[in-house]
Protein backbone atom coordinates (compact mmCIF):
# COMPACT_ATOMS: atom_id res chain seq x y z
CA UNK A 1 -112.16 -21.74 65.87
CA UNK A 2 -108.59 -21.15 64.63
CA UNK A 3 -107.15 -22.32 67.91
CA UNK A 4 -109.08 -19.19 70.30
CA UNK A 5 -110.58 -20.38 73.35
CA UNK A 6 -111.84 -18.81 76.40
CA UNK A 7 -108.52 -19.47 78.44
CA UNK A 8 -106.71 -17.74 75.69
CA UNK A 9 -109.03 -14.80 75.61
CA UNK A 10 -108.66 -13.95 79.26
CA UNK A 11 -104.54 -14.74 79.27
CA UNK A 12 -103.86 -12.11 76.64
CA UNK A 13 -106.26 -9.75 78.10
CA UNK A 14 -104.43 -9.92 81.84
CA UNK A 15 -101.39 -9.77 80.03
CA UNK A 16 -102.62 -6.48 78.33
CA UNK A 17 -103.56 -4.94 81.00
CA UNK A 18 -101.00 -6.18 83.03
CA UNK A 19 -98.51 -4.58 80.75
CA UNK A 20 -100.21 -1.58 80.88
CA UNK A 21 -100.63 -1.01 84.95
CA UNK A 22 -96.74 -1.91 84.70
CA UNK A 23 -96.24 1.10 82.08
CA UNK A 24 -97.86 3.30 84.56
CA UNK A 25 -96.02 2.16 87.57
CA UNK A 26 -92.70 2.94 85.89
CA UNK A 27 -93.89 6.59 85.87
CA UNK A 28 -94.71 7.04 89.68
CA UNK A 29 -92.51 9.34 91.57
CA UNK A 30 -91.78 6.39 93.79
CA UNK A 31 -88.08 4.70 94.39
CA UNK A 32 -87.03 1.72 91.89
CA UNK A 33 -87.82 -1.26 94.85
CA UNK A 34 -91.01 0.38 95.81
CA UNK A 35 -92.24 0.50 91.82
CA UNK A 36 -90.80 -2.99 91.22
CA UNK A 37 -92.90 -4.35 94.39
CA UNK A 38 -95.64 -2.50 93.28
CA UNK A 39 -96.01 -3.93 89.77
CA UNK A 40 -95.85 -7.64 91.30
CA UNK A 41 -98.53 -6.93 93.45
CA UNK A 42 -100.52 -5.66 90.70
CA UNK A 43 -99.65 -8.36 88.35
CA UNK A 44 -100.41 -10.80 91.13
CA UNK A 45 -103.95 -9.20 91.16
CA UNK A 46 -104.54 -9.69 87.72
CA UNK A 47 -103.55 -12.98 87.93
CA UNK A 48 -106.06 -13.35 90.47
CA UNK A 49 -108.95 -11.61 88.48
CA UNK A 50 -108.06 -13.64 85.88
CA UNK A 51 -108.03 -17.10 87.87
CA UNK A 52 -111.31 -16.10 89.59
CA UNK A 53 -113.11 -15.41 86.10
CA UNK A 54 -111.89 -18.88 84.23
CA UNK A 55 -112.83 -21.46 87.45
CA UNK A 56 -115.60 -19.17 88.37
CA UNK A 57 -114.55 -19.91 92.15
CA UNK A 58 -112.89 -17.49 94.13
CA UNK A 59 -111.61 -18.95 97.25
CA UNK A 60 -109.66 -21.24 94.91
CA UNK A 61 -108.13 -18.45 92.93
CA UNK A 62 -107.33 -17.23 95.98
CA UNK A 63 -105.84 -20.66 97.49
CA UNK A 64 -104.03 -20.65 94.14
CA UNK A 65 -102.99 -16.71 94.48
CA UNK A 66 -101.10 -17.87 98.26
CA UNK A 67 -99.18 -20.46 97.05
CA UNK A 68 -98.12 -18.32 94.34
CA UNK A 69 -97.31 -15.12 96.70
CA UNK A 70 -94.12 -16.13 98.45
CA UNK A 71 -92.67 -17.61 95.14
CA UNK A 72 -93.68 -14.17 93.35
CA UNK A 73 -91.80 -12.21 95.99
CA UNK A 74 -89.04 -13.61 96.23
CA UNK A 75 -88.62 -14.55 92.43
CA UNK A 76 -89.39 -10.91 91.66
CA UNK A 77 -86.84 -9.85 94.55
CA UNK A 78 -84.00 -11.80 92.78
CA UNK A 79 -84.61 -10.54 89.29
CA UNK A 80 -84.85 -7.22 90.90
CA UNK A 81 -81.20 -7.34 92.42
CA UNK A 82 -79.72 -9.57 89.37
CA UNK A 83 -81.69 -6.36 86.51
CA UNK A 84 -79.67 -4.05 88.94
CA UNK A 85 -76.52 -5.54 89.16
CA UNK A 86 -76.17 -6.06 85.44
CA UNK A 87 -77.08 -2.18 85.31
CA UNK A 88 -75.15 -0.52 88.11
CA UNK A 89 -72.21 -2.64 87.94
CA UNK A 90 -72.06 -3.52 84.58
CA UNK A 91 -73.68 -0.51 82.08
CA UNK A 92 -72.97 2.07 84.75
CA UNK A 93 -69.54 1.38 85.85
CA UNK A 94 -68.04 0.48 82.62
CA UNK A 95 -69.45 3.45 80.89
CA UNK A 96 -68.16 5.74 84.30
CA UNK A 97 -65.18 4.09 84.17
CA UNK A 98 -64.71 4.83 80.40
CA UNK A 99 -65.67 8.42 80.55
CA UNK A 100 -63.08 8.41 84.16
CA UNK A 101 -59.99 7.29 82.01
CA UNK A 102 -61.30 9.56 79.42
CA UNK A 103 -61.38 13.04 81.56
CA UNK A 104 -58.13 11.25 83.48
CA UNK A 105 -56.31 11.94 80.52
CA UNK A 106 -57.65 14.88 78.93
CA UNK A 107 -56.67 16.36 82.49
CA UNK A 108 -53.17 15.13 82.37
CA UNK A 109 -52.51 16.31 79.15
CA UNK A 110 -53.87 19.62 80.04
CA UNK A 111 -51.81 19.88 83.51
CA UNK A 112 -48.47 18.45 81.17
CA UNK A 113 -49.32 21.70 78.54
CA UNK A 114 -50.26 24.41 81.39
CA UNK A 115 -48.14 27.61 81.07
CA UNK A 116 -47.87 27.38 85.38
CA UNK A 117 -45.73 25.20 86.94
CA UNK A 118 -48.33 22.22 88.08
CA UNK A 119 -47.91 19.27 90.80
CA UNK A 120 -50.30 16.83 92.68
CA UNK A 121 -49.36 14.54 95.11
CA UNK A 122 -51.06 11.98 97.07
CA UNK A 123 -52.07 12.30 100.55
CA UNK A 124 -48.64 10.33 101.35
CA UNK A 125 -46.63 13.31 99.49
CA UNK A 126 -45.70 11.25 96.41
CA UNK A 127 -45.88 12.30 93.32
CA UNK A 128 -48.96 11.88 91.25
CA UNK A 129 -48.57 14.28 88.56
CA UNK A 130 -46.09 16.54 87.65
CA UNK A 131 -45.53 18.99 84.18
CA UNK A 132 -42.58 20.04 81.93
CA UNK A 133 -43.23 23.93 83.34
CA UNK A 134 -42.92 22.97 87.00
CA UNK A 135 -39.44 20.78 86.30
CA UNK A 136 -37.89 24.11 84.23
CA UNK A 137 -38.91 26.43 87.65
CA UNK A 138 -37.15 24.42 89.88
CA UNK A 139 -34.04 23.19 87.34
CA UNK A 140 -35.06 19.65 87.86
CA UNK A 141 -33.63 17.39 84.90
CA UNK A 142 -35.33 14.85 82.81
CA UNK A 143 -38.80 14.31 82.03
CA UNK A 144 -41.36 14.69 84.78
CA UNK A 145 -42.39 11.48 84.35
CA UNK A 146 -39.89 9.81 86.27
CA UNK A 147 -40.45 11.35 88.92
CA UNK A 148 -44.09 10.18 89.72
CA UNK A 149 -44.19 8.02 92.68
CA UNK A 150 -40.94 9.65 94.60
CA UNK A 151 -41.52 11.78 97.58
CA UNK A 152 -41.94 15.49 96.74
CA UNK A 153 -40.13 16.63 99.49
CA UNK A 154 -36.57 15.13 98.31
CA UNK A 155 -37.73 17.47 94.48
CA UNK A 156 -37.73 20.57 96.91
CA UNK A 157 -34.58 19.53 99.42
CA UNK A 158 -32.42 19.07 96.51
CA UNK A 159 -33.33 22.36 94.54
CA UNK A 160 -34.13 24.60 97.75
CA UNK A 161 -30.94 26.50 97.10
CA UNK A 162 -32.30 27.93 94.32
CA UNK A 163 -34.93 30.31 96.35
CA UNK A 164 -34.17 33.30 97.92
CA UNK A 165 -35.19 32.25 101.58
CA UNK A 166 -34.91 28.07 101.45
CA UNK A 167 -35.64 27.76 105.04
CA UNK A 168 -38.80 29.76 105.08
CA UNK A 169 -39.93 27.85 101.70
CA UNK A 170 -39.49 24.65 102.83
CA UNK A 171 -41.63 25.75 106.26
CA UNK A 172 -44.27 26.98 104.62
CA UNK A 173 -45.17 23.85 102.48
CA UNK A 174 -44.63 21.64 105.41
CA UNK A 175 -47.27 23.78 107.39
CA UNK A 176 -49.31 24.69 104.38
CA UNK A 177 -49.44 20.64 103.81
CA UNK A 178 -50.30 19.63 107.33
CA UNK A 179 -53.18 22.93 108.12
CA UNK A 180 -54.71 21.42 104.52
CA UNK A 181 -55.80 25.07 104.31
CA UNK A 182 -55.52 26.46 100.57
CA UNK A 183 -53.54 29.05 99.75
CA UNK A 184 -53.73 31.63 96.56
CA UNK A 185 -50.77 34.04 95.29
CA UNK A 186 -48.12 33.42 98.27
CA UNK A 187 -44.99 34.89 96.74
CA UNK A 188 -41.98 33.15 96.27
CA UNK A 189 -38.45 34.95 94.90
CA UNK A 190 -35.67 33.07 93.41
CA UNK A 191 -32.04 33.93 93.40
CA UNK A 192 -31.88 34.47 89.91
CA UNK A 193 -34.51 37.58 90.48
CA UNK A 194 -37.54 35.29 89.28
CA UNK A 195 -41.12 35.72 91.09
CA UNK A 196 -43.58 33.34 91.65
CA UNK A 197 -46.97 32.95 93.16
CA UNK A 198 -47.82 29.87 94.59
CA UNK A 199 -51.60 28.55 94.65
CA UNK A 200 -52.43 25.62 96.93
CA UNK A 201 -55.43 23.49 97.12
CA UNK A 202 -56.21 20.19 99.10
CA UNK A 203 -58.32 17.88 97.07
CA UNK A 204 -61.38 16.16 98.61
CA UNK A 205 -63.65 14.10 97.05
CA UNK A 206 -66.71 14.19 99.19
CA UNK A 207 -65.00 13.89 102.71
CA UNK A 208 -62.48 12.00 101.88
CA UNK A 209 -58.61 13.70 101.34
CA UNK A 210 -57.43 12.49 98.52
CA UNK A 211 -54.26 14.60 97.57
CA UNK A 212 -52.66 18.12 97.33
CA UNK A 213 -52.88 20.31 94.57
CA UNK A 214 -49.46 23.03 93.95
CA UNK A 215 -49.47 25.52 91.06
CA UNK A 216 -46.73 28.08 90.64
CA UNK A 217 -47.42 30.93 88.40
CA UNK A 218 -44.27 33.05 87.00
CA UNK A 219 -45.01 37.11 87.94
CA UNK A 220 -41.69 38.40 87.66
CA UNK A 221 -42.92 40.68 84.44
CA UNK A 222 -46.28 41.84 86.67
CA UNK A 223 -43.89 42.46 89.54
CA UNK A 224 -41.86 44.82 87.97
CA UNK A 225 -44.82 46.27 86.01
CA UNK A 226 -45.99 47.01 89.91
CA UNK A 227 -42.64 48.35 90.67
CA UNK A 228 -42.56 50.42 87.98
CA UNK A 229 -46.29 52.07 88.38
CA UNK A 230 -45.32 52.69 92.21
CA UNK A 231 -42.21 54.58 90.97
CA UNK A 232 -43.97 56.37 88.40
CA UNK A 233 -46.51 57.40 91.06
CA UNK A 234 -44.05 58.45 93.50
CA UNK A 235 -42.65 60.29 91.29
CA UNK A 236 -45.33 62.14 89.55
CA UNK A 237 -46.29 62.80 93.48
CA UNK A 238 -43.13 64.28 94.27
CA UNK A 239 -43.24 66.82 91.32
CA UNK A 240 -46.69 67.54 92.42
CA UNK A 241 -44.96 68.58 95.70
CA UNK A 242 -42.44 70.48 93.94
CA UNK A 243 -42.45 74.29 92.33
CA UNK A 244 -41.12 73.45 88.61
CA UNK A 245 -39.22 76.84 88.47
CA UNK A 246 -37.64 77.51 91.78
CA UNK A 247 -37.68 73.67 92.64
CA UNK A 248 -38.45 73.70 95.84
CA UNK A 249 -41.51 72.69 97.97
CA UNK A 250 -44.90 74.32 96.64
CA UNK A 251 -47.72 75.51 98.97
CA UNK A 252 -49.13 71.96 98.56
CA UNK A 253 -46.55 70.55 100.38
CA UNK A 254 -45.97 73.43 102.82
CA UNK A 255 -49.48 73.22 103.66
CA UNK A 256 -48.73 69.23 104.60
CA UNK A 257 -45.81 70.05 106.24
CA UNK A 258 -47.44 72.61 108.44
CA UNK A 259 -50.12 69.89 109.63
CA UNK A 260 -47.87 68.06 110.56
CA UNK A 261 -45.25 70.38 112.63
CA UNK A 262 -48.07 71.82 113.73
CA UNK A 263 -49.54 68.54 115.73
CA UNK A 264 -45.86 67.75 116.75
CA UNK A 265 -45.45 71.33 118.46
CA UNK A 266 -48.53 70.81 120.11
CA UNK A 267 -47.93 67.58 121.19
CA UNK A 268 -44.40 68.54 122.47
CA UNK A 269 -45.80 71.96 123.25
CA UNK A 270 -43.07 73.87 121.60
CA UNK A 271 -42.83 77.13 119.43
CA UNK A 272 -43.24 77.15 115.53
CA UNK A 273 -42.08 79.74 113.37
CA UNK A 274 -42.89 80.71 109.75
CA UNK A 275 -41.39 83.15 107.85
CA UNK A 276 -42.80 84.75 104.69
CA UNK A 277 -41.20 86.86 102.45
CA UNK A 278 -41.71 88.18 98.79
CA UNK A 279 -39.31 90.51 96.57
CA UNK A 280 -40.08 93.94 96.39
CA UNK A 281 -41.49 96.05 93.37
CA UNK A 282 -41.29 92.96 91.36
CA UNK A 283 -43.95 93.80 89.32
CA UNK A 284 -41.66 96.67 88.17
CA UNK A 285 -38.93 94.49 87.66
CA UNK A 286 -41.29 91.87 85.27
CA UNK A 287 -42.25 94.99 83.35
CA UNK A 288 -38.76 96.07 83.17
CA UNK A 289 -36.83 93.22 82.36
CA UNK A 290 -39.49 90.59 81.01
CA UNK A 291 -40.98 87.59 82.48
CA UNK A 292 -37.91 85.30 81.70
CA UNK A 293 -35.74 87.61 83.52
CA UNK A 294 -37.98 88.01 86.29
CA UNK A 295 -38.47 83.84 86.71
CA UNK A 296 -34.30 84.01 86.52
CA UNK A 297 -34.96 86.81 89.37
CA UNK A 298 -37.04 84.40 91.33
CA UNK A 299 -34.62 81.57 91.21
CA UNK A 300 -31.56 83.55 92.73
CA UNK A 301 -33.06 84.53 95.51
CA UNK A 302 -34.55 81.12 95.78
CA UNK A 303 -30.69 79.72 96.09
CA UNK A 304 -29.98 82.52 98.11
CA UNK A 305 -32.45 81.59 100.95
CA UNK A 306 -32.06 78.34 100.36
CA UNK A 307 -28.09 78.64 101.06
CA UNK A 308 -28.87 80.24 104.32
CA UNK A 309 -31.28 77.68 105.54
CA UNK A 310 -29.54 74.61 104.34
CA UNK A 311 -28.33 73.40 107.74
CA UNK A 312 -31.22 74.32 109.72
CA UNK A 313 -34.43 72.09 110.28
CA UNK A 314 -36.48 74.52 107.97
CA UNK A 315 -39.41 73.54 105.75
CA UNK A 316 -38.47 76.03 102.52
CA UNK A 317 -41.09 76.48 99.85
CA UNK A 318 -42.46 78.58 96.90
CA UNK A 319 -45.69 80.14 98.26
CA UNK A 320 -46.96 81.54 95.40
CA UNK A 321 -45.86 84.21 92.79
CA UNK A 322 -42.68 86.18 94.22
CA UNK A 323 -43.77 85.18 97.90
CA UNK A 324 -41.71 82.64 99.84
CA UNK A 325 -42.27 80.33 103.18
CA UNK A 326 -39.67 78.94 105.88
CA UNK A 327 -41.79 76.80 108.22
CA UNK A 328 -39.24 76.33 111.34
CA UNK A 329 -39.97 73.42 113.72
CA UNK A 330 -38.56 74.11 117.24
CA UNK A 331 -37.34 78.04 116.60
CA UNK A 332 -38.70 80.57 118.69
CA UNK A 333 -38.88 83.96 117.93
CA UNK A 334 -35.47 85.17 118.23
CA UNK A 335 -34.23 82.42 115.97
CA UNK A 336 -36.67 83.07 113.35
CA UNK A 337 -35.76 87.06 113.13
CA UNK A 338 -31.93 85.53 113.35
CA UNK A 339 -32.63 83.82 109.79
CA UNK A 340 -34.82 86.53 108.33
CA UNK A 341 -31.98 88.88 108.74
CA UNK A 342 -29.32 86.72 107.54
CA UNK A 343 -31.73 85.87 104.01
CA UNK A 344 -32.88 89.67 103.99
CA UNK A 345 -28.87 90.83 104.52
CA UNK A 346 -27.50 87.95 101.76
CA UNK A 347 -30.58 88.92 98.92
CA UNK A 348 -29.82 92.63 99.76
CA UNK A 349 -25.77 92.20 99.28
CA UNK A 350 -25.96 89.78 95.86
CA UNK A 351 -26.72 93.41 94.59
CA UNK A 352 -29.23 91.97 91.46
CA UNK A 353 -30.24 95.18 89.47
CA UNK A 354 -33.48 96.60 89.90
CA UNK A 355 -33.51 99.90 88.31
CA UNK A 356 -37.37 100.24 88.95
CA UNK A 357 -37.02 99.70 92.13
CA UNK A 358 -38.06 103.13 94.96
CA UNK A 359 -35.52 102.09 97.33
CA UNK A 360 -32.65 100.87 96.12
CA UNK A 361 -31.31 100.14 92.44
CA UNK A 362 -30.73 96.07 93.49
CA UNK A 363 -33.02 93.25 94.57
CA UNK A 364 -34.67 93.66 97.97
CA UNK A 365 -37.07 91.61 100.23
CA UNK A 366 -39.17 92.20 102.73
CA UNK A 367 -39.79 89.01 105.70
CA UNK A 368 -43.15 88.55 107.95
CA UNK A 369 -42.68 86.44 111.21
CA UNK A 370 -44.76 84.57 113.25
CA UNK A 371 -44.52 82.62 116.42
CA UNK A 372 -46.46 80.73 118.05
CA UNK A 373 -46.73 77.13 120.68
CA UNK A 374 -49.47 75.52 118.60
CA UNK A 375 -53.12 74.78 120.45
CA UNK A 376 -55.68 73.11 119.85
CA UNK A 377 -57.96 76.10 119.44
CA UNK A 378 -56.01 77.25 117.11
CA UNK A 379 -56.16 76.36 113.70
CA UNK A 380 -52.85 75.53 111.72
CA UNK A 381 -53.08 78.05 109.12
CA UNK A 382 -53.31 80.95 111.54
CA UNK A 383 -49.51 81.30 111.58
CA UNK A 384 -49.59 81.52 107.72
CA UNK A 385 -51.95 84.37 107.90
CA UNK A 386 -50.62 86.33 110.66
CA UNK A 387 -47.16 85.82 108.71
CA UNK A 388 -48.68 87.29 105.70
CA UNK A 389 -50.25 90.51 108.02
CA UNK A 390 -46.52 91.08 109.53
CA UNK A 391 -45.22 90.96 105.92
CA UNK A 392 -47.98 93.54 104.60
CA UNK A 393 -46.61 95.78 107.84
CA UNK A 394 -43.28 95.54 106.53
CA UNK A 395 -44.03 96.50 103.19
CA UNK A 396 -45.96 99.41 104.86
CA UNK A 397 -43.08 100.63 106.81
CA UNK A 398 -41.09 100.66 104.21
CA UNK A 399 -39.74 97.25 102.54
CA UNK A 400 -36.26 95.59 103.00
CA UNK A 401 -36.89 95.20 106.36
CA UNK A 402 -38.83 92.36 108.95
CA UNK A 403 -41.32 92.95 110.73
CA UNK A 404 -42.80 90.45 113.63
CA UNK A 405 -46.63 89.98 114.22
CA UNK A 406 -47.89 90.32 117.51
CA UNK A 407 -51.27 89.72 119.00
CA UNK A 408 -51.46 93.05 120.80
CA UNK A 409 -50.53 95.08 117.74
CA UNK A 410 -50.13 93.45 114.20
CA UNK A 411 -46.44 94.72 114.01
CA UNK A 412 -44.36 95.86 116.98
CA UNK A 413 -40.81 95.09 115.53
CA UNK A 414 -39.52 96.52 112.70
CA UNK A 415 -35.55 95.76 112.03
């Protein structure tokens, strides 16, 4: 009736399921030959089913099902490599191809409008790509362009004299080039003052060298920005070492100064001296004259010492208030009292009035002195504070005078 038979029945019902098993196959974690070769067997059983129910006779299904087998196989093998060919090397590689040429020249445009100086070269050192910024570094005419396919080396031979060091350039890209190693911010300085850092990258693709990759970046601005900063901070260091009225050394630096004359002596075992003096009654002369006099005070005697140590290896520094410190590498005792006396004697003679002063109606000081071959037991400040005990003896005994600490008794010489 209408053309359905038995035959037909059973056809569309193996092709049904047939279609279905196939569906199913697809989604199996296996790999593409393994699901292909599984979906022939399993149509090839479904023919068989089928076969087996129409001539109601199996052995000659499967007589029929044997023949068929090889020709199954290898028909299915064929359309298997022909559906892969036309996918792989057909969809696949014109669409990778496509989207290659695409990202090919979305790179080249973005190497050609880079702010750095950009080249790549082949593995045989010829120029692949080069950009506008990179030709403008070096002062090479023209448009890059013509010079893709020319040897990079004969770009850098002819404009080597522009660099700083030529010889050591041209060295290092020869060795960077053959170690393949890359390279990130390796200065390079120009004649014309310009600074440059110079990134290099080899360029693999899987295992395979394929190329070298050179990008100069211009840090002549950052460069000088560093210079600058280092200035600034060596400056801004060396007015942290410095007393702003007097301008000499403060205690901060006398303190590093003692460290290390103090390790030197030691190691060298010889004597270190320190002096340390202050003005006397000059709290009577700030209440007399005024603070602004008495920082105008300060300074003179400041130039006064200072004129009397100025060819001598002497470490001269504001202590603190109206007190003063000579650190003297190398002196021994004799040559410290030699220089107290000839600061003491120079202060005393400038004749600055001090009319509240008990002794005298001029500017006196009074000098402590200590020496002493450094030790390691002994710590470096020690000499400051047996310095300041000899200078409290002299101010005991009297002021305007020097008095020298000893071990035995705090002060045994009074001049």
């Amino acid at each position: 009736m209408f053309g359905i038979t038995a035959s037909g029945i059973i056809g569309a019902a193996t092709i049904i399921v047939m279609a279905l098993l196939s569906g199913w196959t697809v989604r199996l974690p296996y790999r593409p030959f393994i699901r292909f070769q599984l979906m022939n067997s399993i149509s090839l059983l479904c023919v068989f089913f089928s076969l087996s129910f129409l001539f109601k006779d199996i052995k000659h299904a499967a007589t029929i099902i044997i023949y068929l087998l090889p020709a199954s196989f290898i028909g299915g093998c064929l359309v298997y490599l022909v559906g892969r060919y036309i996918y792989i090397y057909i969809y696949i590689y014109r669409v990778t191809t496509s989207q290659h040429k695409k990202l090919s020249k979305m790179f080249s445009v973005m190497v050609q409008n880079a702010k750095t100086g950009t080249m790549i070269e082949t593995p045989e050192r010829e120029v692949a790509v080069i950009n506008q910024t990179f030709c403008d570094m070096f002062d090479i005419p023209g448009p890059p362009n013509q010079y893709v396919g020319l040897k990079s080396n004969q770009l850098f031979l002819s404009h080597a004299p522009m660099l700083k060091d030529p010889a050591r350039f041209l060295k290092t890209v020869e060795s960077t080039v053959y170690s393949k190693e890359s390279i990130v911010d390796e200065e390079i300085t120009f004649i014309n003052g310009k600074i440059y850092a110079r990134d290099y990258i080899p360029i693999y693709e899987g295992h395979v060298y394929i190329g070298h990759y050179w990008e100069y970046r211009d840090i002549t601005e950052k460069k000088k920005a560093e210079c600058d900063l280092r200035k600034a901070n060596k400056k801004l260091e060396m007015l942290s070492m410095k007393d702003g009225l007097t301008g000499l050394n403060n205690r901060r630096s006398l303190d590093k100064q003692l460290e290390i004359e103090w390790e030197y002596a030691q190691k060298e075992k010889e004597p270190l001296s320190f002096l340390l003096f202050d003005i006397d009654y000059f709290k009577a002369y700030n209440d007399t004259y005024g603070h602004i006099q008495g920082d105008e005070c300060l300074k003179e005697v400041a130039n006064i010492a200072k004129s009397v140590v100025f060819d001598e290896p002497a470490f001269f520094a504001r202590y603190g208030g109206e007190e003063f410190g000579i650190l003297l590498p190398r002196a021994n005792q004799y040559e410290a009292i030699k220089m107290a006396e000839a600061i003491r004697q120079q202060v005393e003679q400038r004749g600055i009035i001090h009319q509240a002063s008990d002794l005298f109606k001029c500017v006196t000081i009074s000098v402590g002195i200590m020496t002493v071959v450094p030790s390691e037991n002994i710590p470096p400040i020690s000499i400051v504070h047996q310095a300041d005990q000899a200078l409290y003896e002299a101010k005991r005994t009297g002021r305007n005078r020097i008095s020298v600490y000893s071990h035995h008794k705090e002060a045994d010489s009074n001049v």
